[in-house]
Protein backbone atom coordinates (compact mmCIF):
# COMPACT_ATOMS: atom_id res chain seq x y z
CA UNK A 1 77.23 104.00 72.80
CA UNK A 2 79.52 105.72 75.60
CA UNK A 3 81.60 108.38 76.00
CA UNK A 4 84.68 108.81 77.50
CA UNK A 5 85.90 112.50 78.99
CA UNK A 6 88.79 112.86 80.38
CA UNK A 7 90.47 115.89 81.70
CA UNK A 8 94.36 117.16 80.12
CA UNK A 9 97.01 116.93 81.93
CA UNK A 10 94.18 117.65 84.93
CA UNK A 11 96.64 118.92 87.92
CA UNK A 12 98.21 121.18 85.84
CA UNK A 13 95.49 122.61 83.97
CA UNK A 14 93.78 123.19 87.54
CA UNK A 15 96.85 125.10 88.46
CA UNK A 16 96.11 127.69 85.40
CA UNK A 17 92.97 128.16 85.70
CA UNK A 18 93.53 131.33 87.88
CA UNK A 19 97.14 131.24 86.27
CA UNK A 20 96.56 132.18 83.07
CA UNK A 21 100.62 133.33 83.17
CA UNK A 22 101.34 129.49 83.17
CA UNK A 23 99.88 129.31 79.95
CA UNK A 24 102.28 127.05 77.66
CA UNK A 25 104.60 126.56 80.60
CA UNK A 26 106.14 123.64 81.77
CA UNK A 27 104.72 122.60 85.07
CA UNK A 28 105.11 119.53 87.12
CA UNK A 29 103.01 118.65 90.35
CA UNK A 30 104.99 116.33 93.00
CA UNK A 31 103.46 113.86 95.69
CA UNK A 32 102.82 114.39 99.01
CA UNK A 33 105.85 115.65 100.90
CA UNK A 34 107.06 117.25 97.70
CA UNK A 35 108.71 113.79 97.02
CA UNK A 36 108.38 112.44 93.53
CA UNK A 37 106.38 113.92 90.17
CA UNK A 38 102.98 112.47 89.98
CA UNK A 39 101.69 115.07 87.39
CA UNK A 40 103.05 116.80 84.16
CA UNK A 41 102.27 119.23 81.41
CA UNK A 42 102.62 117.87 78.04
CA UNK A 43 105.79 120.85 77.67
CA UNK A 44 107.18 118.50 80.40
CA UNK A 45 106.19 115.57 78.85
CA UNK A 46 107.90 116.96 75.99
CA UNK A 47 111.14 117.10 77.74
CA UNK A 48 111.15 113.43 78.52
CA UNK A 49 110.33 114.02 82.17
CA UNK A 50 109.04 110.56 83.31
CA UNK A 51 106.00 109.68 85.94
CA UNK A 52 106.96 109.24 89.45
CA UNK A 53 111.07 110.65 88.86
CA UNK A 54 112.07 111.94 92.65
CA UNK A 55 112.72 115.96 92.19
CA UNK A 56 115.92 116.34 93.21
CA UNK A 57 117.18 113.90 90.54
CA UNK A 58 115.92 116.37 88.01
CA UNK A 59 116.37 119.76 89.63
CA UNK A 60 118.75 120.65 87.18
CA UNK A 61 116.10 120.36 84.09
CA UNK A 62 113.97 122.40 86.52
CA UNK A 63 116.49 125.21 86.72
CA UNK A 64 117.81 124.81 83.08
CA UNK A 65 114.38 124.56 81.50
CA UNK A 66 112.59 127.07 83.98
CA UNK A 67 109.71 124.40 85.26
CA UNK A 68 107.22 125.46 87.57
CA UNK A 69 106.63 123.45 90.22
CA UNK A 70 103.54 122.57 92.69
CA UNK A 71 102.49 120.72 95.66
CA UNK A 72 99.76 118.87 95.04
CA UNK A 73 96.22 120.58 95.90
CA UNK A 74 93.82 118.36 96.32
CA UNK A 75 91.63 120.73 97.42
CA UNK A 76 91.90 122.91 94.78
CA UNK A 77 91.73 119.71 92.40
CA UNK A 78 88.44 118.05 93.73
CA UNK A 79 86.60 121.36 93.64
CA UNK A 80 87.39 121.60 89.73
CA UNK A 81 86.70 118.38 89.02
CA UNK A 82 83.40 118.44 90.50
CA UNK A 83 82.96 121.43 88.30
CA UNK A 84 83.84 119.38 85.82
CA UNK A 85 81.56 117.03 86.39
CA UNK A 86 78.63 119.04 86.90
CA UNK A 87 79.12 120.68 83.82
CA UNK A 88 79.35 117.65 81.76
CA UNK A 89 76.17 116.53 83.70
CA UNK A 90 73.58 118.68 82.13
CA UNK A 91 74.70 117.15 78.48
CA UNK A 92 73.79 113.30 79.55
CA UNK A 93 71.71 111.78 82.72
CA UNK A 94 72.99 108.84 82.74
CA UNK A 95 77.52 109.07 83.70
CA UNK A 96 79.82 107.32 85.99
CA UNK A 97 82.35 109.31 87.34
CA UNK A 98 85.46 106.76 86.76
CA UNK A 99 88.05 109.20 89.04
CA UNK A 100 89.16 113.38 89.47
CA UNK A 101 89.80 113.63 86.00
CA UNK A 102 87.32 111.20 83.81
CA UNK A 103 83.81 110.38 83.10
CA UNK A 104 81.43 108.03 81.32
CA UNK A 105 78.73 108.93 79.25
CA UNK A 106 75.78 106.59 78.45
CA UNK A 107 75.32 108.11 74.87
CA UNK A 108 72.50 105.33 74.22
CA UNK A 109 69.97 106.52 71.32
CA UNK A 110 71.54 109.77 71.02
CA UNK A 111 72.84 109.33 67.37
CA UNK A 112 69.05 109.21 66.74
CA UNK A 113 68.74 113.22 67.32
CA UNK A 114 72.28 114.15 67.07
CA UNK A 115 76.04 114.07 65.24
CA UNK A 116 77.78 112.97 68.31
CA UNK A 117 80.67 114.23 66.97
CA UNK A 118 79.70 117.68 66.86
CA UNK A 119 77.78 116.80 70.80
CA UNK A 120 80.94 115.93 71.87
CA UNK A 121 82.88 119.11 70.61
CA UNK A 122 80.01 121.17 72.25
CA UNK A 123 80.68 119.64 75.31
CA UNK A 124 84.42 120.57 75.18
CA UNK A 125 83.55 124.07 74.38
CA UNK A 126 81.32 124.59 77.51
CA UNK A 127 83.11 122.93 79.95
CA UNK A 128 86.46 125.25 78.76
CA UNK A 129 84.27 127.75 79.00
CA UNK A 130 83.16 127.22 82.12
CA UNK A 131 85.95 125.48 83.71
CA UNK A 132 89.00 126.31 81.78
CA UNK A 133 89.68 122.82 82.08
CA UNK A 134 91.05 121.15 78.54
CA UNK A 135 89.26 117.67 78.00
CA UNK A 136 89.30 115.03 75.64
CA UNK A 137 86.65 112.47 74.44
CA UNK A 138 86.39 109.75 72.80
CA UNK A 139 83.21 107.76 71.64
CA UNK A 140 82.70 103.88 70.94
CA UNK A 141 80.00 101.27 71.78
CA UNK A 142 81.59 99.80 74.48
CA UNK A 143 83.74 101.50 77.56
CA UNK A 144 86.59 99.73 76.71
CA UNK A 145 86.66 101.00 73.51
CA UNK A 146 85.87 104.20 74.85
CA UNK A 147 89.07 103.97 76.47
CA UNK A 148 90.75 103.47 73.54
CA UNK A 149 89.47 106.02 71.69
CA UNK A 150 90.14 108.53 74.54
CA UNK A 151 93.76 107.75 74.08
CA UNK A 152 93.96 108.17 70.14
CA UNK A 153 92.35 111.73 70.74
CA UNK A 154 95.98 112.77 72.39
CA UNK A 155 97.74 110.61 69.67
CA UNK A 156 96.31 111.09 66.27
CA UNK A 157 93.15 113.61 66.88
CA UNK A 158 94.33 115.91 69.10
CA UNK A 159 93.31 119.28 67.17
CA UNK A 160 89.94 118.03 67.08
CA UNK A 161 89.58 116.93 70.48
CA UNK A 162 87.18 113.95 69.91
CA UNK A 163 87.59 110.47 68.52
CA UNK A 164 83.92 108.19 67.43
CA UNK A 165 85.33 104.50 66.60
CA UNK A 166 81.55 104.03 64.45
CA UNK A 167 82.00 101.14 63.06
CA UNK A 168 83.83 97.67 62.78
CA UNK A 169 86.01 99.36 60.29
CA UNK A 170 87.08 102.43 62.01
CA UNK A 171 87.54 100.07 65.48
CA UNK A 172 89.83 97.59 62.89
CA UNK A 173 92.15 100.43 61.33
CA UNK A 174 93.13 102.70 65.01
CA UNK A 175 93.49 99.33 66.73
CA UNK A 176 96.31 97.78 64.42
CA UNK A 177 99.08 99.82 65.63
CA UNK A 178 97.44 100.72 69.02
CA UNK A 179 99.44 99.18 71.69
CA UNK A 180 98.36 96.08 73.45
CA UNK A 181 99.61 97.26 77.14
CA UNK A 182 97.89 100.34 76.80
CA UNK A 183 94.28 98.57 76.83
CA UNK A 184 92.29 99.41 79.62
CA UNK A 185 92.31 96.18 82.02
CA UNK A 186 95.99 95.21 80.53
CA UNK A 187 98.12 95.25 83.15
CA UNK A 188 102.11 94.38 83.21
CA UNK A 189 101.79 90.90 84.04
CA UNK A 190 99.30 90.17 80.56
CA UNK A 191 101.18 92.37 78.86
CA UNK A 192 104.12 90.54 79.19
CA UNK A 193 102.05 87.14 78.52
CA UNK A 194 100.54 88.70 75.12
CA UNK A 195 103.30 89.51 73.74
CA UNK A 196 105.48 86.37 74.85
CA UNK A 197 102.92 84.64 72.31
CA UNK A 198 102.94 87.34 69.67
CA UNK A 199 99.92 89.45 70.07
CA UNK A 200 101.50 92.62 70.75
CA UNK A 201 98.50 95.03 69.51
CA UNK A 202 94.79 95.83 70.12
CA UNK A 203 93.57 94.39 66.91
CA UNK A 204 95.71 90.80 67.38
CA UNK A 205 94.00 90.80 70.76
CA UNK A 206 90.51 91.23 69.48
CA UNK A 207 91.15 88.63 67.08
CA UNK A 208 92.95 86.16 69.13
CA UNK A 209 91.15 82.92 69.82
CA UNK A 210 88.46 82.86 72.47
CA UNK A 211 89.58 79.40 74.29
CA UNK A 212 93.12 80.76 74.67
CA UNK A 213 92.21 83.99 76.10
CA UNK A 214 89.44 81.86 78.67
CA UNK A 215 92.39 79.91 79.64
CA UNK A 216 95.69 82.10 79.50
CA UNK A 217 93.61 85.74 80.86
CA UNK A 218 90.56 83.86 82.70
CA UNK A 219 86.53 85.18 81.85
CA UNK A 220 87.46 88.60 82.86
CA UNK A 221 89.76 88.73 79.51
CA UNK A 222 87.71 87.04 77.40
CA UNK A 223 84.71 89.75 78.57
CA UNK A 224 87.69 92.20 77.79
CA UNK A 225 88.27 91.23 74.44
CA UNK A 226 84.33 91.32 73.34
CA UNK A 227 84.69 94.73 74.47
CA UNK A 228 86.92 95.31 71.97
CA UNK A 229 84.63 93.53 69.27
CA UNK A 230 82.24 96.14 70.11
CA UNK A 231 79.99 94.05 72.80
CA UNK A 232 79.21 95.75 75.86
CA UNK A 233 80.26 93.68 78.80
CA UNK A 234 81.03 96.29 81.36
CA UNK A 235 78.19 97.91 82.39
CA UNK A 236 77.70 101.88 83.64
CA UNK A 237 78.15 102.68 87.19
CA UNK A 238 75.90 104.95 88.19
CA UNK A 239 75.94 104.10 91.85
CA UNK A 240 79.47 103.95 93.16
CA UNK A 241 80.02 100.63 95.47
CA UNK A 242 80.58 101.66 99.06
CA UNK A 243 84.17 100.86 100.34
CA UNK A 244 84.60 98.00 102.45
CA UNK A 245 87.22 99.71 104.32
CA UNK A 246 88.60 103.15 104.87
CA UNK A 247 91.95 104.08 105.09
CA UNK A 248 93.71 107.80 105.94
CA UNK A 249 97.17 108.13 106.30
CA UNK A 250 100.18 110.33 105.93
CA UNK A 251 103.89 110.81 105.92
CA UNK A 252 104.99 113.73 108.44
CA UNK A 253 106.82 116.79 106.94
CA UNK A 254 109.59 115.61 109.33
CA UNK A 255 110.52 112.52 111.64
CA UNK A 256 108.52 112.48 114.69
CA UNK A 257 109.70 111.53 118.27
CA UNK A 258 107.20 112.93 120.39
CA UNK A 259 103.99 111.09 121.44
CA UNK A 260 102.07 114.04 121.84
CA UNK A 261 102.22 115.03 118.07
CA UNK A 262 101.75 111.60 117.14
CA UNK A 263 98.17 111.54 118.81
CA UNK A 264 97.37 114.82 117.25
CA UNK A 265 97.91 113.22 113.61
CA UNK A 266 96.39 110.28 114.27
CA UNK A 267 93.16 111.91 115.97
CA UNK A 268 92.94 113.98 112.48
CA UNK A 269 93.23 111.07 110.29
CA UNK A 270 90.52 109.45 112.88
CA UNK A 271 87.96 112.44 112.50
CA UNK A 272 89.03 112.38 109.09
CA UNK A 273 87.94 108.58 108.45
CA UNK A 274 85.26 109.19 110.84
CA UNK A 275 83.55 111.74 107.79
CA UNK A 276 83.92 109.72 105.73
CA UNK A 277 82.14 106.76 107.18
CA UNK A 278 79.16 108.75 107.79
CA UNK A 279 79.40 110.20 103.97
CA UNK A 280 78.82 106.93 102.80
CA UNK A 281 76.32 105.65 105.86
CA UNK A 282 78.41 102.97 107.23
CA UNK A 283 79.34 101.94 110.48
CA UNK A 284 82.60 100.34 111.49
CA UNK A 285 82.99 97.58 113.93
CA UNK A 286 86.54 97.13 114.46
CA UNK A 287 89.79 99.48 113.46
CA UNK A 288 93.87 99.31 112.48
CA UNK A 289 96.39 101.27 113.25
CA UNK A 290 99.69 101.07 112.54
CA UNK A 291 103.26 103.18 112.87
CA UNK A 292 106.18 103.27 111.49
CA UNK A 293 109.54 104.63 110.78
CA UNK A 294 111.29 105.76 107.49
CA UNK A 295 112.07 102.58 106.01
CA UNK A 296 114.57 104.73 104.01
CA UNK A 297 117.14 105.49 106.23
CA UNK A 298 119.40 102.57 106.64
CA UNK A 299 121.37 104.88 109.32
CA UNK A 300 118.31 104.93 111.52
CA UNK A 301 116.65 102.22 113.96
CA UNK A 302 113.60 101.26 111.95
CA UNK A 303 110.14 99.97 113.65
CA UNK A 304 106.55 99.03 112.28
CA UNK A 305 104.04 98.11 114.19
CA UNK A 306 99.82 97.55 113.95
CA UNK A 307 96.99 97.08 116.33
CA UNK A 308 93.74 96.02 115.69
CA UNK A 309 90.99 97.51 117.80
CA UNK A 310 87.60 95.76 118.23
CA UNK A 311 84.75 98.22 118.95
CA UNK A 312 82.02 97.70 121.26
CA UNK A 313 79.64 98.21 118.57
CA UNK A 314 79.24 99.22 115.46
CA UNK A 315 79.89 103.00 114.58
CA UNK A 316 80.71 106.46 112.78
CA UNK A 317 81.02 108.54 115.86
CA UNK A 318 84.29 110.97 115.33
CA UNK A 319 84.77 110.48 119.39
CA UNK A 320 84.59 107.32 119.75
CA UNK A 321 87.07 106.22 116.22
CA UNK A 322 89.65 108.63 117.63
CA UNK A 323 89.21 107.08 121.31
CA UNK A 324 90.30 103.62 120.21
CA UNK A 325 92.57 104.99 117.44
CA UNK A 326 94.64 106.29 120.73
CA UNK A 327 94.06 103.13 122.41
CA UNK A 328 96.18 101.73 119.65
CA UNK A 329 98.73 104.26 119.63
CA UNK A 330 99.99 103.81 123.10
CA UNK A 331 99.92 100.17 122.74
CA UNK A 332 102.37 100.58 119.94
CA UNK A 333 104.50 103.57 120.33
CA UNK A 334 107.93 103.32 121.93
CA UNK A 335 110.68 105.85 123.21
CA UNK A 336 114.00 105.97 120.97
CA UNK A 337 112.64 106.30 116.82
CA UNK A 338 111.51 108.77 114.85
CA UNK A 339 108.70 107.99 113.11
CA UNK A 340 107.84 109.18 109.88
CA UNK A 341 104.26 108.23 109.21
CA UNK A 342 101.01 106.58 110.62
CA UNK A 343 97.17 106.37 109.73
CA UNK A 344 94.04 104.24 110.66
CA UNK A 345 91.79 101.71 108.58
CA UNK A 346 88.19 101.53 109.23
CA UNK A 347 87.18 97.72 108.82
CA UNK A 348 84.04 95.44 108.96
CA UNK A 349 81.95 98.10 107.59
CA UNK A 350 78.20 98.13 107.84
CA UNK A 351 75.23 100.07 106.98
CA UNK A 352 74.58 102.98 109.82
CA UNK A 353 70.87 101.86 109.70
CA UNK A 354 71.79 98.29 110.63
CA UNK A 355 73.36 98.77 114.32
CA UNK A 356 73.24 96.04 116.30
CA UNK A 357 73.54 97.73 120.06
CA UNK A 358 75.67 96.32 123.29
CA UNK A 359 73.67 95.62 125.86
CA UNK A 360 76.80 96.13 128.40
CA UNK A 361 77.50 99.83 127.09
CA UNK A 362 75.77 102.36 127.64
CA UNK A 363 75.42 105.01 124.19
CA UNK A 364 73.60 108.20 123.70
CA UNK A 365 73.57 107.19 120.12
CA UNK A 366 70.72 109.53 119.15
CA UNK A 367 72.50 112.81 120.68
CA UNK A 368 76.11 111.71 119.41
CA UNK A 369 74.77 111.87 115.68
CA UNK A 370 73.05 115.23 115.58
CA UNK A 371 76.56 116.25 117.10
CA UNK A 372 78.43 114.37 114.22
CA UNK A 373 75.96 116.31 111.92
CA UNK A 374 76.16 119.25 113.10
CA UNK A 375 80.11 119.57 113.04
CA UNK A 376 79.67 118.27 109.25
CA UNK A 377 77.52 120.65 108.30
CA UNK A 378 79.89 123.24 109.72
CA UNK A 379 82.61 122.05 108.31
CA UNK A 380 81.30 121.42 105.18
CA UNK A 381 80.61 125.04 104.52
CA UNK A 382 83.04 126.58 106.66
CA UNK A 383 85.89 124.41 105.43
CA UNK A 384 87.41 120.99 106.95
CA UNK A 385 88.98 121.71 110.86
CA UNK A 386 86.89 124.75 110.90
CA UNK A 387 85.48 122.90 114.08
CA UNK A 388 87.51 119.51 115.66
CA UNK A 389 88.44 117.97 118.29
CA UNK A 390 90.74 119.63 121.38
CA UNK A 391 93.06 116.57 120.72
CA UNK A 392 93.74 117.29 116.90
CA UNK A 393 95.93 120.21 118.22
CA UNK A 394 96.12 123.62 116.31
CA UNK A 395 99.53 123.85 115.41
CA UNK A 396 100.05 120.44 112.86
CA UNK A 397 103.39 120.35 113.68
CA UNK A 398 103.31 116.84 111.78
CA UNK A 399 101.38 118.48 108.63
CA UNK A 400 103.12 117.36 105.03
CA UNK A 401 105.79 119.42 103.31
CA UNK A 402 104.22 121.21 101.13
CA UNK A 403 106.72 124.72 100.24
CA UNK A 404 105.48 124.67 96.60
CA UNK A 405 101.39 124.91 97.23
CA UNK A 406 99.22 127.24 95.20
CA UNK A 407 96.60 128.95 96.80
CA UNK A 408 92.54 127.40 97.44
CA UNK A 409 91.16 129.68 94.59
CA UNK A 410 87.74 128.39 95.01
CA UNK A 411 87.27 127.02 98.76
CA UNK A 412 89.11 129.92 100.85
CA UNK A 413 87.54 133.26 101.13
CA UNK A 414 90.31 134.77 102.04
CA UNK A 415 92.27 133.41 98.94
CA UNK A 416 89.96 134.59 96.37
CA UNK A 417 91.16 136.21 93.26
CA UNK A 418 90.72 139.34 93.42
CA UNK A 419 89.58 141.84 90.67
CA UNK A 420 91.13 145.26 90.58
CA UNK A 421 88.32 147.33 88.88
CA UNK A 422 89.79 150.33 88.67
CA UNK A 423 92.02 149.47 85.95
């Protein structure tokens, strides 16, 4: 039996936690630059607002319908959500976090000491308590069906929060009229192929013949559907696959002409990738990075361009990522554009306790990673930049748009809510 939480309308909630004000407000949350709406209350849901609209095509439901809007916080998001998680934690060893805003349960054996039902609702109760944070869940024996019943919560059981598809007959009477697009692992390509042949729900899918399925939507769909007949095929992940690769990018605020600024951005994304690697304990051998201009403007020259840069040997060190990263950078950058974004992947990645060592270069390798460690630990509890490199610059005169961005309630000191007790 799993569980499936998942977090309401998660950027916005996070934005009233310590905005209680914005209670029953619309509120949208754009992308970064402050380009497009990647997250919405349901009031703005309400007002037929879709996913990913540009803002300035609907600035005039903004102004008309007095919609608050936010640049996304990822900071402030990830520190919720891993309050989130912890909190959920203590009700079930065995989870998965799935991403920010959801996580599996393994609920195996609990129906022998408790009505998961009322578990479930428990669960809700603390983590609003604690959190603030509005979450749904739904419960079924498979994850897939977990899925599902996470989505009928919002649809048919939203006052009570929690949705348990017990038994065949319960999974048979939500799945009838229960979308078959809106199946986790259905994406727009299947969809389209269902429902050329008819089977346009849930329950026509879980009933649809197994050789068609093997050969129209391959073992993966047929594994899909006996999800949906209540076999468990997809496994929890406790353990989280490392990446094989790393990527950090970003669009500039503003076009960029000036080399200078270009090397401080891509130095941060560098360091950036660089803390990552070692988070995970992997080494990379060889890195990308490309450049480019805003493909968007037809008025402007447009150039792209990527170099690959083979390391010596396999590594995490911040100093030597960002070395090569600039390596690439003048090999790529010409006079006469302006560029509007760049970034770095991390390839051929390795375990850091596997090195294999050139005999040709000389490396302190021993004294570079209690330096690494060091300015992690620092910047881990002092907050990220809080100690970089003289390249990154000070100034980030590349740094996203960002005019609409609520303050680090939990992470800054110095943007701690403050409590006037004298009330």
């Amino acid at each position: 039996m799993f569980a499936l939480a998942d977090c309401n309308n998660f950027y916005a909630s996070c934005e009233r936690v310590f905005q209680p004000q914005l209670e029953n407000k619309p509120i949208v949350v754009l992308s970064n630059n402050d380009g497009c709406v990647v997250a919405r209350s349901q009031e703005v849901k309400d007002l037929g607002i879709k996913m990913g609209v540009p803002l300035f095509q609907i600035k005039e439901q903004v102004k008309l319908h007095h919609i608050r809007v936010f640049s996304s916080n990822y900071t402030l998001y990830g520190d919720i959500s891993n309050r989130v998680m912890s909190t959920i934690n203590q009700y079930a060893p065995n989870y998965e976090v799935y991403s920010i805003d959801e996580i599996f349960i393994d609920l195996k054996g609990f129906e022998k000491h408790y009505n998961l039902i009322d578990y479930c609702k428990e669960i809700r109760y603390v983590v609003k308590r604690n959190t603030r944070i509005p979450i749904s869940i739904g419960i079924a024996p498979t994850k897939t069906l977990a899925k599902v019943a996470n989505k009928l919560v919002k649809k048919k059981f939203k006052a009570d929060g929690v949705c348990y598809l017990k038994t065949q007959e319960d999974v048979k009477e939500l799945l009838k009229d229960f979308d078959v697009g809106d199946i986790w692992g259905v994406g727009r390509q299947y969809e389209k192929l269902l429902k050329k042949h008819g089977i346009d729900t849930a329950l026509k899918l879980m009933n649809a013949n197994d050789s068609w399925i093997k050969k129209n939507l391959s073992v993966v769909g047929l594994r899909l559907v006996n999800e949906l007949r209540g076999m468990p095929c997809i496994e929890l992940d406790e353990v989280p696959a490392d990446k094989k690769n790393i990527c950090v990018s970003r669009s500039f605020g503003h076009m960029i002409a000036d080399v200078k600024i270009l090397e401080e951005s891509l130095s941060t994304h560098a360091n950036t990738a660089s803390e990552k690697l070692r988070k995970q304990g992997s080494n990379a051998s060889s890195i990308s990075v490309f450049l480019q201009t805003n493909r968007f403007r037809s008025d402007l020259p447009q150039y792209f361009n990527t170099k690959q840069i083979e390391l010596p040997f396999a590594t995490n060190d911040s100093a030597n990522i960002i070395k090569a990263a600039l390596k690439g950078l003048y090999l790529m950058f010409r006079s006469g554009y302006l560029y509007k974004k760049c970034g770095i992947y991390l390839n051929e990645l390795t375990p850091a306790n596997e090195v294999q060592l050139n005999l040709f270069v000389e490396e302190d390798s021993e004294k570079k990673k209690k330096l690494n460690k060091a300015v992690d630990i620092l910047n881990t509890k002092w907050g990220r930049g809080a100690l970089k490199y003289a390249v990154q610059g000070t100034e980030k005169k590349w740094k996203l748009k960002n005019e609409c961005l609520s303050k680090s309630f939990t992470t800054k000191l110095a943007e701690v809510p403050r409590i006037n007790l004298n009330l």
